[in-house]
Protein backbone atom coordinates (compact mmCIF):
# COMPACT_ATOMS: atom_id res chain seq x y z
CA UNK A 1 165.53 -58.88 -40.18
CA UNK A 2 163.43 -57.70 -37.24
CA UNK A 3 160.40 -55.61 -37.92
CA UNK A 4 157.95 -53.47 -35.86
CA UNK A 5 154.65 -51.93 -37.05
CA UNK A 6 153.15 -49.04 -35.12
CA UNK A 7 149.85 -48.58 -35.55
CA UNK A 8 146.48 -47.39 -33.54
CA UNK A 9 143.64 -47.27 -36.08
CA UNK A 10 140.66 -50.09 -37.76
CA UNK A 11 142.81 -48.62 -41.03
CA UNK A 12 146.07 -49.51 -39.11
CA UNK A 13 144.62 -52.93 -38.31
CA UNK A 14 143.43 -53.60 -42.30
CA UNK A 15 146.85 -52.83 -43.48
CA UNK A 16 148.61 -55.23 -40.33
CA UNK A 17 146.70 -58.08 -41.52
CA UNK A 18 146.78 -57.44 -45.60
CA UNK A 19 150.51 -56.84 -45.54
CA UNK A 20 151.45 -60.23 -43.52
CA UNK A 21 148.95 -61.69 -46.37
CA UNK A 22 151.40 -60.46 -48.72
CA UNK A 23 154.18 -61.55 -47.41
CA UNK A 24 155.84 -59.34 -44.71
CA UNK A 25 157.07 -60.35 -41.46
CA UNK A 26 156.00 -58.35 -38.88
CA UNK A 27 157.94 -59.72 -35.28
CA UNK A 28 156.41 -57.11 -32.93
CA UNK A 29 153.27 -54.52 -33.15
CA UNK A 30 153.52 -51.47 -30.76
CA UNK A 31 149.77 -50.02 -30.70
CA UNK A 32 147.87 -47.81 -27.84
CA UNK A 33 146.11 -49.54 -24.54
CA UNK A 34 142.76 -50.03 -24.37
CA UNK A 35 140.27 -47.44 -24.35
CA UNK A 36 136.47 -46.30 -22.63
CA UNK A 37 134.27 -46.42 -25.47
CA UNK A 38 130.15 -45.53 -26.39
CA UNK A 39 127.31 -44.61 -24.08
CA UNK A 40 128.22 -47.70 -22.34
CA UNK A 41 131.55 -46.80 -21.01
CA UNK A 42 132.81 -50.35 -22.48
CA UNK A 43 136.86 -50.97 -22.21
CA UNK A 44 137.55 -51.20 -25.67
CA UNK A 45 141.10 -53.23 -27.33
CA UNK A 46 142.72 -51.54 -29.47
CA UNK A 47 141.50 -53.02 -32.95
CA UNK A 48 145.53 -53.18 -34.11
CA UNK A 49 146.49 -54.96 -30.81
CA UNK A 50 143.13 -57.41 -31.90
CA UNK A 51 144.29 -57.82 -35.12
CA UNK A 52 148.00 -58.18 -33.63
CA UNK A 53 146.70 -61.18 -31.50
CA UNK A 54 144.72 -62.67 -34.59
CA UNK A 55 147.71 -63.15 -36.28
CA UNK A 56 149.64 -64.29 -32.81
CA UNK A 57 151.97 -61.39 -33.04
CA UNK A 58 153.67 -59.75 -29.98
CA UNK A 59 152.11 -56.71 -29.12
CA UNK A 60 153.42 -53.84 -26.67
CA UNK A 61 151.37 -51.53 -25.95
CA UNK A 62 153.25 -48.28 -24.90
CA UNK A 63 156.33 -46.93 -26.75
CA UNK A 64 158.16 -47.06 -23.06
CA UNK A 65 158.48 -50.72 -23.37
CA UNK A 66 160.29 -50.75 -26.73
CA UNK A 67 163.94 -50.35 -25.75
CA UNK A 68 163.86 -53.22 -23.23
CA UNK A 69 161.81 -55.99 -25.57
CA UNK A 70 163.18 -59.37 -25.90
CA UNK A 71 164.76 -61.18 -27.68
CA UNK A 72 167.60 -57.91 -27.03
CA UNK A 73 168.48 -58.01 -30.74
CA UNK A 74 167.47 -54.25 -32.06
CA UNK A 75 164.87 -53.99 -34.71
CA UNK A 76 166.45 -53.63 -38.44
CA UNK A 77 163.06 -51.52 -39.42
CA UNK A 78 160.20 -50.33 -38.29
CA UNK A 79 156.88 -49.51 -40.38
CA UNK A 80 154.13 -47.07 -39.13
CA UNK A 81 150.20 -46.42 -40.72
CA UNK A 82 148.24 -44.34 -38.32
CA UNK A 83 149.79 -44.52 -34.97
CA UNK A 84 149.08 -40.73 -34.11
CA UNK A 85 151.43 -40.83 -31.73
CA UNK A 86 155.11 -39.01 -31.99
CA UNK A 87 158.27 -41.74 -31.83
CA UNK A 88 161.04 -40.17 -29.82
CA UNK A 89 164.08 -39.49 -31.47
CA UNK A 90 165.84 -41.98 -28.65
CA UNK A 91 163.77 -44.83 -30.37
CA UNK A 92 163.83 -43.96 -33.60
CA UNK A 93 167.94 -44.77 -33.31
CA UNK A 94 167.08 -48.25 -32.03
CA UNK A 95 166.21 -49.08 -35.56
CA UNK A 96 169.13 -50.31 -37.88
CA UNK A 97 167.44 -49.60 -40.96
CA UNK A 98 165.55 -46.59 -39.70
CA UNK A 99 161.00 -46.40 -39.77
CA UNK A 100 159.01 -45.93 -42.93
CA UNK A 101 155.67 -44.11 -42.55
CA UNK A 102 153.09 -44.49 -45.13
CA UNK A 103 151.62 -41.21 -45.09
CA UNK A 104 148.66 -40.68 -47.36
CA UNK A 105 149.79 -37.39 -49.75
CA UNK A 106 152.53 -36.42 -51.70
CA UNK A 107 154.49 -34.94 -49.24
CA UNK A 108 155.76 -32.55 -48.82
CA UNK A 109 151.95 -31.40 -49.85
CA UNK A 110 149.51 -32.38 -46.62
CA UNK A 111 151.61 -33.13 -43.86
CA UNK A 112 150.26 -33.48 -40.34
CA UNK A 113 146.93 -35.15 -39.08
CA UNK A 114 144.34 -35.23 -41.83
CA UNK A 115 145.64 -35.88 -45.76
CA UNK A 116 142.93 -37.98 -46.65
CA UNK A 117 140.17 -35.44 -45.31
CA UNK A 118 142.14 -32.52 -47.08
CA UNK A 119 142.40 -33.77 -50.20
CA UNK A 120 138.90 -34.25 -50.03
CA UNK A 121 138.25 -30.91 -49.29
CA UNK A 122 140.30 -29.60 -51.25
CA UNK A 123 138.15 -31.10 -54.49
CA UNK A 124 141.29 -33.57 -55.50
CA UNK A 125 141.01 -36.14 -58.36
CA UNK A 126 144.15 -38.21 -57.30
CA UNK A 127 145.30 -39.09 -53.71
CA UNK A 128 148.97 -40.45 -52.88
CA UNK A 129 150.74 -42.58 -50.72
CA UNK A 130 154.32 -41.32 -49.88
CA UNK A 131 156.60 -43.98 -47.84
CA UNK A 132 159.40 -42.01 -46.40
CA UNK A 133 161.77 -42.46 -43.41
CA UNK A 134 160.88 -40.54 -40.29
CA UNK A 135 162.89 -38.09 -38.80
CA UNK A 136 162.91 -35.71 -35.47
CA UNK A 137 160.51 -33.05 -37.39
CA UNK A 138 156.89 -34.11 -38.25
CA UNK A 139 156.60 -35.22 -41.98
CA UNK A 140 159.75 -34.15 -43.38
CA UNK A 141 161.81 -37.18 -43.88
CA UNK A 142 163.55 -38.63 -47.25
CA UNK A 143 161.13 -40.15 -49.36
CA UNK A 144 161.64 -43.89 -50.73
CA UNK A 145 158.59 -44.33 -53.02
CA UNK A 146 155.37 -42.14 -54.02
CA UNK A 147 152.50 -43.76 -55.49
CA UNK A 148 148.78 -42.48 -56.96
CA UNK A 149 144.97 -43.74 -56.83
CA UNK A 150 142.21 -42.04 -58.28
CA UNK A 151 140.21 -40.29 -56.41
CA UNK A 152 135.98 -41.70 -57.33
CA UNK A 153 133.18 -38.41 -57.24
CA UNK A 154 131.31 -39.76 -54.10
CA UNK A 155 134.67 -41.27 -52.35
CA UNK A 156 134.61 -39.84 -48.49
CA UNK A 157 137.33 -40.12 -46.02
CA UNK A 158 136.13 -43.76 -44.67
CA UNK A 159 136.20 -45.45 -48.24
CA UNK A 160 139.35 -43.39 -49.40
CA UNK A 161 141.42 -44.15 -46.15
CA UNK A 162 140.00 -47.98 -47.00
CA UNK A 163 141.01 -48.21 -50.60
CA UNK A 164 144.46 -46.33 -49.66
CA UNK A 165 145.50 -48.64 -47.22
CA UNK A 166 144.82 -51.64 -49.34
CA UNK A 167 146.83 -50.02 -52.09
CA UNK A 168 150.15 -49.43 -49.93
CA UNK A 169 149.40 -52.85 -48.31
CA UNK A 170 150.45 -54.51 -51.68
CA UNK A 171 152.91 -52.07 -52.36
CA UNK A 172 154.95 -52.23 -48.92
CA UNK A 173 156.46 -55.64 -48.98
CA UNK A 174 158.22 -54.63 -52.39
CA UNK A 175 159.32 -51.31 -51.01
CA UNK A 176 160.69 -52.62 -47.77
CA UNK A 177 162.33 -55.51 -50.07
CA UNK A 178 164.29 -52.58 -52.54
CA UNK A 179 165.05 -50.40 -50.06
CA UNK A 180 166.84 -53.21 -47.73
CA UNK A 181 169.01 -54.43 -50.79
CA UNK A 182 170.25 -50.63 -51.32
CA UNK A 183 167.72 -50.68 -54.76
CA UNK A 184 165.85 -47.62 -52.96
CA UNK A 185 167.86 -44.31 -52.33
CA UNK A 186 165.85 -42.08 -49.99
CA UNK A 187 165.79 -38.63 -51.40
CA UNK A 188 164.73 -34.93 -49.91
CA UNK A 189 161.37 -34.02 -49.87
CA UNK A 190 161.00 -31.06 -52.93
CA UNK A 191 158.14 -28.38 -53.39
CA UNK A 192 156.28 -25.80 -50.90
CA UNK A 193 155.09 -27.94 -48.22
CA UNK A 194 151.18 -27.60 -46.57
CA UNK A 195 150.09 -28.76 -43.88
CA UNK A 196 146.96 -29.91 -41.84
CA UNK A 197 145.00 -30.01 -38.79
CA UNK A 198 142.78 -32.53 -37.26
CA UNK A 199 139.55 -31.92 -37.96
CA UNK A 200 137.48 -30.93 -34.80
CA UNK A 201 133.74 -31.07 -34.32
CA UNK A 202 133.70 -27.61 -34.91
CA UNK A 203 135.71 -27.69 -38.22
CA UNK A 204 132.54 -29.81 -39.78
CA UNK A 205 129.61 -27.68 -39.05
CA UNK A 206 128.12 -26.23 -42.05
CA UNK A 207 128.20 -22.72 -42.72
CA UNK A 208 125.21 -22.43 -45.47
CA UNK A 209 126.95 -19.18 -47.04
CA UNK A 210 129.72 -20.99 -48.30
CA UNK A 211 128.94 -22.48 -52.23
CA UNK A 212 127.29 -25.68 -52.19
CA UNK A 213 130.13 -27.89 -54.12
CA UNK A 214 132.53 -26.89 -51.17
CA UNK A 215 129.57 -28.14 -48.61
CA UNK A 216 129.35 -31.42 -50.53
CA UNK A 217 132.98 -32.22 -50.41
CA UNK A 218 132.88 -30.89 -46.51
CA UNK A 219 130.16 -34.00 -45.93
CA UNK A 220 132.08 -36.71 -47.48
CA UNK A 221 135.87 -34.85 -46.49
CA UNK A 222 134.26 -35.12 -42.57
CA UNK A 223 132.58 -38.82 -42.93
CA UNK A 224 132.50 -40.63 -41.04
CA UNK A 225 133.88 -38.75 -37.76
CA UNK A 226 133.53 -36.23 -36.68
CA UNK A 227 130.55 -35.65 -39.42
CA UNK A 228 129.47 -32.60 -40.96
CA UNK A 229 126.40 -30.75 -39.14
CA UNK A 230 124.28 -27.99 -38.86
CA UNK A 231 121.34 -27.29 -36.34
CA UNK A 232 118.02 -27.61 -36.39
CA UNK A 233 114.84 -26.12 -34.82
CA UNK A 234 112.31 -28.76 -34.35
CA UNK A 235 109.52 -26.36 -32.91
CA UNK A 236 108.56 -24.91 -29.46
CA UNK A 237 108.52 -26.14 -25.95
CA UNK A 238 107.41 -24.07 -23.29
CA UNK A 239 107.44 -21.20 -25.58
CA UNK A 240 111.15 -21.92 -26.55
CA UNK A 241 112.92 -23.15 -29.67
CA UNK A 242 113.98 -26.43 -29.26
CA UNK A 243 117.01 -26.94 -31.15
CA UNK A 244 119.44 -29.94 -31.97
CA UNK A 245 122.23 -30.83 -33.88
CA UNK A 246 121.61 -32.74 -37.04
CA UNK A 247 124.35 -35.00 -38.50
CA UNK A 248 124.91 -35.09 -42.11
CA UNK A 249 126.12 -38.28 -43.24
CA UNK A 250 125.20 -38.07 -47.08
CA UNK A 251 124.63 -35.76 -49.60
CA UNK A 252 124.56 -34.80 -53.34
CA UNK A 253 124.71 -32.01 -56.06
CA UNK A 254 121.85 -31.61 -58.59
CA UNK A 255 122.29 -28.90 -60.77
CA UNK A 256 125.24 -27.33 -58.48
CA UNK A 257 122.76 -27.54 -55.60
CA UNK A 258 123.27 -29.64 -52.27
CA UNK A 259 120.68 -32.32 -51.28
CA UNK A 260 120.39 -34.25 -48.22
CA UNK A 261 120.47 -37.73 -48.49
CA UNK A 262 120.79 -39.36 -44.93
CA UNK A 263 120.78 -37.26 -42.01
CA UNK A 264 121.01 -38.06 -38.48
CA UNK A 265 119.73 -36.05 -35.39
CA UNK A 266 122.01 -36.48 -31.79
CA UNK A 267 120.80 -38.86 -29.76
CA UNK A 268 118.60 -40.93 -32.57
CA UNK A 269 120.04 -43.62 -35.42
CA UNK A 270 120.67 -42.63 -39.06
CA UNK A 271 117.40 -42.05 -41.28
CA UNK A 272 116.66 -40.72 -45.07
CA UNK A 273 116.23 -36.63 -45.06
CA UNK A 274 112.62 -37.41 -46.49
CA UNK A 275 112.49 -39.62 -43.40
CA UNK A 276 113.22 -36.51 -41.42
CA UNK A 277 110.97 -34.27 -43.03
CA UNK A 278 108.13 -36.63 -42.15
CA UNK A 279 108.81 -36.67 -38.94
CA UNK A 280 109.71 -33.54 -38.00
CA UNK A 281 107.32 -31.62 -40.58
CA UNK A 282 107.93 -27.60 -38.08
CA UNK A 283 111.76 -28.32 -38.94
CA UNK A 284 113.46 -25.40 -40.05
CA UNK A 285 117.33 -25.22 -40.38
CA UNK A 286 118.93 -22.60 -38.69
CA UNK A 287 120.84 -20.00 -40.81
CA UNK A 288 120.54 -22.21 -44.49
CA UNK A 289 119.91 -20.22 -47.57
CA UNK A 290 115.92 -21.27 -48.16
């Protein structure tokens, strides 16, 4: 059996490295080139194709490559967590055995972009892990296996997307095992399905009219990227507002109301909201309720 895992993503790389741990042979990783990155403008690898060359996989690292890889023997299956990237129907038919995607929801609930972030919004106690073989239209392919986590009251995207991929990391190896010895019969998706976006920058800022258990779930549902925000006044200068946009990493209810935690304005590092305060003692936020 030859495999392929497609992949882009730190969560992508996590899951590479804990699911050869368990067990799975993984022959060739197709992930994305390497990107610009920070204030710096530093050329960036791919943390999949770093984690690829860790384990001294083959890597490719465009999907144009794929039909002409050596050896020439086709693939048997392919596996993908986070690639964001469409697979052509032309390659999807190089695989024998077809490609499972481990999509975090119960499809066909949340497909697209953003399940984990949805969910999250959404005020969800459980999140799910559906492995299903892809097909030409986004999300709607037989399913092979669904599986469940709890979802914890302070979890946000980062340590959700974390836990998850651990979770189908121990999980894959046995699916991939039942499904290959016919054990697995992949059925059609059933229910209403939903779907999502990505969430943009402008998706996170804070609109201070909505109810404050919604804004809660927005901060952790939008941590860490692109990060929930709002803007600030910090006084004058030359007679005119200065403004900025303030990041809100953390926050809490007490008694159904939301409190800053740890805030950080553009351009400065991370720092306590009573941190803030102290510094910027004239701050007023624009358009909030007090």
């Amino acid at each position: 059996m030859k495999t392929v895992f497609f992949g882009t993503s730190i969560y992508s790389a996590n899951f590479l490295k804990l699911v050869v741990k368990d067990g799975l042979k993984i022959d060739l990783v197709v992930s994305s080139p390497p990107k610009v990155l920070g204030r710096k403008k530093i050329l960036t690898e791919n943390p999949t194709v770093s984690a690829a060359k860790k384990l001294k996989i083959p890597f490719l690292t465009s999907l144009t490559n794929l039909p002409t890889y050596q050896p020439t023997n086709l693939p048997t299956l392919g596996l993908i967590l986070d690639y964001n990237k469409i697979i052509p129907n032309s390659l999807i038919n190089l695989f024998e055995k077809g490609i499972i995607n481990i999509h975090f929801s119960k499809l066909p609930r949340y497909r697209g972009p953003s399940p984990v972030q949805q969910t999250i919004l959404d005020g969800k106690t459980e999140a799910w892990i559906s492995y299903f073989l892809i097909s030409k239209e986004l999300d709607t392919g037989d399913i092979l296996f669904q599986s469940s986590e709890r979802i914890e009251p302070n979890e946000n995207t980062e340590s959700l997307y974390l836990k998850l991929t651990e979770k189908a990391s121990g999980e894959t190896t046995q699916v991939v095992k039942e499904y290959l010895l016919g054990k697995i019969t992949p059925k059609p998706q059933k229910g209403k399905p939903s779907y999502t976006k990505k969430f943009r920058l402008e998706d996170c800022k804070i609109d201070w009219k909505i109810p404050d258990e919604y804004l809660e779930r927005l901060v952790r549902a939008c941590s860490p990227e692109p990060g929930a925000w709002t803007m600030v006044e910090l006084g004058t200068m030359n007679n005119e507002p200065r403004t900025k946009r303030l990041k809100i990493l953390q926050a809490h209810l007490e008694n159904n109301n939301l409190i800053l935690d740890l805030v950080q304005l553009e351009g400065k590092k991370p720092v306590t909201w009573k941190q803030f305060k102290e510094g910027y003692p004239e701050m007023k936020i624009l358009n909030s309720k007090s």
